[in-house]
Structures are given as C-alpha cells and as structure tokens.
N, C-alpha and C. Protein backbone atom coordinates (compact mmCIF):
# COMPACT_ATOMS: atom_id res chain seq x y z
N UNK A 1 174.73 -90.91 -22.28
CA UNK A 1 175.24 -90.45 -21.02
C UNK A 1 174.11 -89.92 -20.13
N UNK A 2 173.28 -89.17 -20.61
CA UNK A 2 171.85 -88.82 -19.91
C UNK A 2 171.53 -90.14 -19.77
N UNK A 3 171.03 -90.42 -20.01
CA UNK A 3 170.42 -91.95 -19.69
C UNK A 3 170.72 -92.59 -18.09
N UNK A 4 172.36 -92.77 -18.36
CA UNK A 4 172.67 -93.34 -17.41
C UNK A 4 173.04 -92.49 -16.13
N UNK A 5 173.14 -91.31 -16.16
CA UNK A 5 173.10 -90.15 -15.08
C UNK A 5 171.95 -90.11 -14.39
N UNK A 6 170.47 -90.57 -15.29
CA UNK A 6 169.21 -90.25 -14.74
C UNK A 6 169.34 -91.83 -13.52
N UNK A 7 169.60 -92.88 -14.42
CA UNK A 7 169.96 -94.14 -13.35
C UNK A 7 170.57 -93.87 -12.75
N UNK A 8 171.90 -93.10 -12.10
CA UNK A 8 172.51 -93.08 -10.97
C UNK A 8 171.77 -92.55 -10.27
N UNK A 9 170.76 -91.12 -10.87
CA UNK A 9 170.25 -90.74 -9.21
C UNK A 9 168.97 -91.24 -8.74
N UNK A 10 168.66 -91.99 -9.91
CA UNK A 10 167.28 -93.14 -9.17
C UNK A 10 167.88 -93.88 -8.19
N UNK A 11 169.09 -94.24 -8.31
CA UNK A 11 169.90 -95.41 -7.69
C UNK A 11 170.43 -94.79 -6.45
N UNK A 12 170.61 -93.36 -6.62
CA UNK A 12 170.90 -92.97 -4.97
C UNK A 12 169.99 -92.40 -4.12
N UNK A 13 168.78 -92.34 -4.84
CA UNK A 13 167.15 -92.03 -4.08
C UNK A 13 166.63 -93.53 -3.61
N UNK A 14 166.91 -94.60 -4.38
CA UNK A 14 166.74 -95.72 -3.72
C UNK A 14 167.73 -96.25 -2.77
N UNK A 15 168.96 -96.27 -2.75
CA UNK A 15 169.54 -96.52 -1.78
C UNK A 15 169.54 -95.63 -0.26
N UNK A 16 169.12 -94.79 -0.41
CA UNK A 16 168.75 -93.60 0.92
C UNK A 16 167.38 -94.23 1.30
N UNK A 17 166.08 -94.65 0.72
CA UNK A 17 165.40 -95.03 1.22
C UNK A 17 165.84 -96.05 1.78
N UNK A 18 166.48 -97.35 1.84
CA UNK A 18 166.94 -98.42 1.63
C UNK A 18 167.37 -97.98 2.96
N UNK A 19 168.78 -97.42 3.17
CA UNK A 19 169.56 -96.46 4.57
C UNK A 19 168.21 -96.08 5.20
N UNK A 20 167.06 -95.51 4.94
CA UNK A 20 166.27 -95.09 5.99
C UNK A 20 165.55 -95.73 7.10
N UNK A 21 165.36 -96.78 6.27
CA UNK A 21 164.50 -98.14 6.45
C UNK A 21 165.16 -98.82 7.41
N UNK A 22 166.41 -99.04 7.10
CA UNK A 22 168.08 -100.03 8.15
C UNK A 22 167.57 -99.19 9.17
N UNK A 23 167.70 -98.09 9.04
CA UNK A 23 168.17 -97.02 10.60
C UNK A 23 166.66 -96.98 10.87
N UNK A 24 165.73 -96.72 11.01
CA UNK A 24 164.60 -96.61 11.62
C UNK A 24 164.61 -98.31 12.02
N UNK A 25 164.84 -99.39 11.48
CA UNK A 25 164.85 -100.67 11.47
C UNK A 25 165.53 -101.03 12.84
N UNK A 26 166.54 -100.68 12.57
CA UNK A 26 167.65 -101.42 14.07
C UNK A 26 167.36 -100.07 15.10
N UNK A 27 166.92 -99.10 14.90
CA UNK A 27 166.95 -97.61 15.64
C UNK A 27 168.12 -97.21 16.19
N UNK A 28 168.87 -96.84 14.71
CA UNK A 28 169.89 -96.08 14.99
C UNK A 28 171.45 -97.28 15.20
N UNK A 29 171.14 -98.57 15.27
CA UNK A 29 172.44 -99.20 15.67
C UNK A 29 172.12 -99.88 17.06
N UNK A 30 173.48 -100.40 16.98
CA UNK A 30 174.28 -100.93 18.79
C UNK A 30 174.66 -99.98 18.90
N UNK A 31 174.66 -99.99 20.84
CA UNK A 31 175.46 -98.92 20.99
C UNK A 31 175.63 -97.67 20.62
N UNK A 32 174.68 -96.99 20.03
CA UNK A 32 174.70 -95.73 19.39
C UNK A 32 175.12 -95.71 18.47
N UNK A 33 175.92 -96.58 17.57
CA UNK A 33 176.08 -96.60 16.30
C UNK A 33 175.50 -96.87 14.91
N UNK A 34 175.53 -95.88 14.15
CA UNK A 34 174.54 -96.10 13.45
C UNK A 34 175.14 -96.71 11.87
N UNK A 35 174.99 -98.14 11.68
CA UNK A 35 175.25 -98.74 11.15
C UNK A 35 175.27 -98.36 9.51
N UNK A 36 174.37 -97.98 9.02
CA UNK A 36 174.15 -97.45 7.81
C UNK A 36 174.57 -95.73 7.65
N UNK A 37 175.12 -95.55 8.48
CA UNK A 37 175.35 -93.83 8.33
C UNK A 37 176.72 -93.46 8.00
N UNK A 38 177.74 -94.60 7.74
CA UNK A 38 178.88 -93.95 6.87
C UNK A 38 178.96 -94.48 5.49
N UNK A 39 177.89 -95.27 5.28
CA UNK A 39 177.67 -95.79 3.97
C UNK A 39 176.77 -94.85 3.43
N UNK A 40 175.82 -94.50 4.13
CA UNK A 40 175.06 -93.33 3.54
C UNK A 40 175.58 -91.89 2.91
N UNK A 41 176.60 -91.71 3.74
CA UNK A 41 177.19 -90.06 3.66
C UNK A 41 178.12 -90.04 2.56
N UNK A 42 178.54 -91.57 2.24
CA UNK A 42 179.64 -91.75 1.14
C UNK A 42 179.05 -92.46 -0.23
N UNK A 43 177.98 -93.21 -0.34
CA UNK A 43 177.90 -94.05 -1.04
C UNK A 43 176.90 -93.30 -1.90
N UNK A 44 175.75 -92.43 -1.00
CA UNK A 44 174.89 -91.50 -1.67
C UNK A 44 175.71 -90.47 -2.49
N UNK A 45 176.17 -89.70 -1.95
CA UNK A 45 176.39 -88.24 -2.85
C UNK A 45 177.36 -88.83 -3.63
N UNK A 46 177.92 -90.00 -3.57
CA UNK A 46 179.16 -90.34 -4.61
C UNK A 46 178.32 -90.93 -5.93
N UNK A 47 177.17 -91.65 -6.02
CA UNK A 47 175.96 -91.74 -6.94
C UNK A 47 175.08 -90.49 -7.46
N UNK A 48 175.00 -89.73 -6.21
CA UNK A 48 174.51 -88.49 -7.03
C UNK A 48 175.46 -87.58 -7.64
N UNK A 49 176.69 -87.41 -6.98
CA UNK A 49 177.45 -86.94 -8.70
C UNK A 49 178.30 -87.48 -9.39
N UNK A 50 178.04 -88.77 -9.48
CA UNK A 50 178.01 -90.06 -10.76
C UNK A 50 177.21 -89.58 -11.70
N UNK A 51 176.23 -89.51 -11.24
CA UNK A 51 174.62 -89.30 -12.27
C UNK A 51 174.68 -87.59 -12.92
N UNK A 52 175.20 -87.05 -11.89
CA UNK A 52 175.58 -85.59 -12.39
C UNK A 52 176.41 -85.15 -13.12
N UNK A 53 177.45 -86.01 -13.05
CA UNK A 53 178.93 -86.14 -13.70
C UNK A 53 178.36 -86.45 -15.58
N UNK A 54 177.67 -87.74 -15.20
CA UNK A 54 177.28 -87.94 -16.50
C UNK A 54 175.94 -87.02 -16.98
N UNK A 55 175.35 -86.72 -16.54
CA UNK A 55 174.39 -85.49 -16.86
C UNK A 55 174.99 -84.43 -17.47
N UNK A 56 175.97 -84.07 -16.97
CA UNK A 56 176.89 -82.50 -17.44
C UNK A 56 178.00 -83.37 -18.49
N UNK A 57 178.53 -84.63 -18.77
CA UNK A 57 178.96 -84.87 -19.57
C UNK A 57 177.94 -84.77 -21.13
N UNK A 58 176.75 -85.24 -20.77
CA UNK A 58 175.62 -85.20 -21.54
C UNK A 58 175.67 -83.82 -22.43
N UNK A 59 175.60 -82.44 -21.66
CA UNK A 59 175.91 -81.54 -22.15
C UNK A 59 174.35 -80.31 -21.74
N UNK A 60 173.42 -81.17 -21.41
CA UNK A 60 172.46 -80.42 -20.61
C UNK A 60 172.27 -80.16 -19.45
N UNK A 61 174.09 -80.49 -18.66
CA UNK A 61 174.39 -79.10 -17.53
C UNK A 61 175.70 -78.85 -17.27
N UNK A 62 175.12 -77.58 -16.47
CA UNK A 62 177.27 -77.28 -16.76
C UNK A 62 177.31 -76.83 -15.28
N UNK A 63 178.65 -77.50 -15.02
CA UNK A 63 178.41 -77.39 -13.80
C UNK A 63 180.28 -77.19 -13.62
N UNK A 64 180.59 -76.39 -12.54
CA UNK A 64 181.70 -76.07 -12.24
C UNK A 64 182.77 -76.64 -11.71
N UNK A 65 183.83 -77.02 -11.47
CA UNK A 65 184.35 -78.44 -10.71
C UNK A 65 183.81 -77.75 -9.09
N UNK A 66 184.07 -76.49 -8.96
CA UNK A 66 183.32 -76.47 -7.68
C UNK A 66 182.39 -76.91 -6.66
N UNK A 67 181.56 -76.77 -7.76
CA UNK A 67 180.16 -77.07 -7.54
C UNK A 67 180.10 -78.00 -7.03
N UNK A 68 180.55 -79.11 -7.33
CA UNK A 68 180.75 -80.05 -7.13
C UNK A 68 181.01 -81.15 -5.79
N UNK A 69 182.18 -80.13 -5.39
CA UNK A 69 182.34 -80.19 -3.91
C UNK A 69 181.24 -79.76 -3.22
N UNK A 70 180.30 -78.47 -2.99
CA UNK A 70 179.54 -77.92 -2.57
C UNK A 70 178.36 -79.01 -2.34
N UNK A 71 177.91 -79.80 -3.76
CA UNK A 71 176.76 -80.56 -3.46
C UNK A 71 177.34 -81.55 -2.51
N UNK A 72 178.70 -82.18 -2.97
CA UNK A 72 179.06 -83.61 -2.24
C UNK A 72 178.80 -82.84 -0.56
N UNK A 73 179.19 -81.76 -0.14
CA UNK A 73 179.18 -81.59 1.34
C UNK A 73 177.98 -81.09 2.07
N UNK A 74 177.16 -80.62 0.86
CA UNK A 74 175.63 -80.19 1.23
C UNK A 74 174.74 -81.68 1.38
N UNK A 75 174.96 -82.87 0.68
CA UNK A 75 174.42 -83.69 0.72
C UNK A 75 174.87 -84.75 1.94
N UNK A 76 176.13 -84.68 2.03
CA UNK A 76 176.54 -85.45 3.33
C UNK A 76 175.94 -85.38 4.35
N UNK A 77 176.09 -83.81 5.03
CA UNK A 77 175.24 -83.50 5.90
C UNK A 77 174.23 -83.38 6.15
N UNK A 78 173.38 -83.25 4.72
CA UNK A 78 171.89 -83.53 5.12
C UNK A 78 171.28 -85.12 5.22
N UNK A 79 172.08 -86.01 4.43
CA UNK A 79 171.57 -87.30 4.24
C UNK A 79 171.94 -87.77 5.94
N UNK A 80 173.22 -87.23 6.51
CA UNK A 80 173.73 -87.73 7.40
C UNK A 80 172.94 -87.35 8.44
N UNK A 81 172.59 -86.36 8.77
CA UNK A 81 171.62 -85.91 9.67
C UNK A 81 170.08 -86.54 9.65
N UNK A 82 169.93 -87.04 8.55
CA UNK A 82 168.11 -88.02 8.03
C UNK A 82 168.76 -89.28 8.84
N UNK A 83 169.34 -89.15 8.19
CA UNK A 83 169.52 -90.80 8.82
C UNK A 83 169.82 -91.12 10.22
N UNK A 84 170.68 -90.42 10.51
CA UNK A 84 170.40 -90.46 12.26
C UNK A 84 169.34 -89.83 13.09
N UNK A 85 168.38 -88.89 12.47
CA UNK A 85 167.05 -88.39 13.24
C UNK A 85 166.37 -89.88 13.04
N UNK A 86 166.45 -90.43 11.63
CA UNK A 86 165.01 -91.75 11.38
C UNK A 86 165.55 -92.69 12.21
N UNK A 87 167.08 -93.01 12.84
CA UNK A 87 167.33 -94.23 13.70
C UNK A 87 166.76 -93.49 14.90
N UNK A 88 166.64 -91.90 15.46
CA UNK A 88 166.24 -91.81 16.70
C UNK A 88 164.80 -91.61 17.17
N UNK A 89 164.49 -91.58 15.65
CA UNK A 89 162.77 -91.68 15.51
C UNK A 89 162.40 -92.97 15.79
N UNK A 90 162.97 -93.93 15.79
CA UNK A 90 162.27 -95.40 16.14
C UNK A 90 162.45 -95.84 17.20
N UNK A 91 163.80 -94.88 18.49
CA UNK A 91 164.07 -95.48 19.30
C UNK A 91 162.35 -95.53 20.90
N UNK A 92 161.87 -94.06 20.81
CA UNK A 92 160.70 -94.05 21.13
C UNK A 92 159.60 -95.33 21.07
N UNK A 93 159.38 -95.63 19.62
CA UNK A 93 158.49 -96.35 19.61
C UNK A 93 158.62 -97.66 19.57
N UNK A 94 159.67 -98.17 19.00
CA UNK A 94 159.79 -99.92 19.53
C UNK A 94 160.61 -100.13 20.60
N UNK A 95 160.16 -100.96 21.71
CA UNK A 95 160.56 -101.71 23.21
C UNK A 95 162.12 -102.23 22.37
C-alpha cells in the first residue's frame, strides 16, 4: 500500500506540471478560460489523497477523516490559483 500511495503522489506532481505547462502554453485559455483549471483543482488533490489514503492505510500515517477535507481544500486553492497566475504569466510574453 506504501508503494502505491508514493505513485499516486508522483502522479499528481506530474500531472500539475503537465496543467502548468497547458496553461502557460495556451496562456490561460480562450476567452479567459482556463482550460486545464477544473481538471487541475479536481484531478490533483483527488491523487494526492489517493496516495495519502493509501499511505495512512499503510499504517505510517494517521490521519483524521478531517484532515482530509482540510488538505483537499488547501490544495484546490493553491493548485487553482498556480495555475491561473502561470496562464497569466504567459499572456505578457507571447504575441
């Protein structure tokens, strides 16, 4: 179960780069929409406590059902907020 907890959150550190790349890529979307940013806010923290889920099933963490919620909404908003600064970071520099 460790094992595969440590792969989920490789897998949601690579997929956020992946989201960073899209959104600095297209800068941010059409239209102000930012294409990769509801896949990001859902698809990330739902991999990182996949990987956590099975980490604390593992038994080397314990974690509260609380907690739980706390990371999923601490991570939304921060991934969600990266990702739309890196689409408005590119709008500057490419024509």
């Amino acid at each position: 179960m460790f094992i595969l907890g440590i792969i989920g959150l490789i897998a949601a550190f690579l997929l956020l780069l992946f989201n960073l790349k899209t959104s600095y890529d297209t800068q941010g979307g059409a239209i102000g929409q930012n294409p990769v940013f509801g896949a990001s806010i859902v698809q990330i923290p739902l991999l990182v406590l996949l990987g956590l889920g099975l980490i604390d099933k593992s038994g080397r963490l314990h974690l509260e059902g609380w907690h739980y919620l706390i990371i999923w909404l601490v991570l939304a908003v921060c991934i969600g907020s990266l990702v739309a600064w890196f689409g408005n970071l590119a709008k500057p520099r490419k024509p």
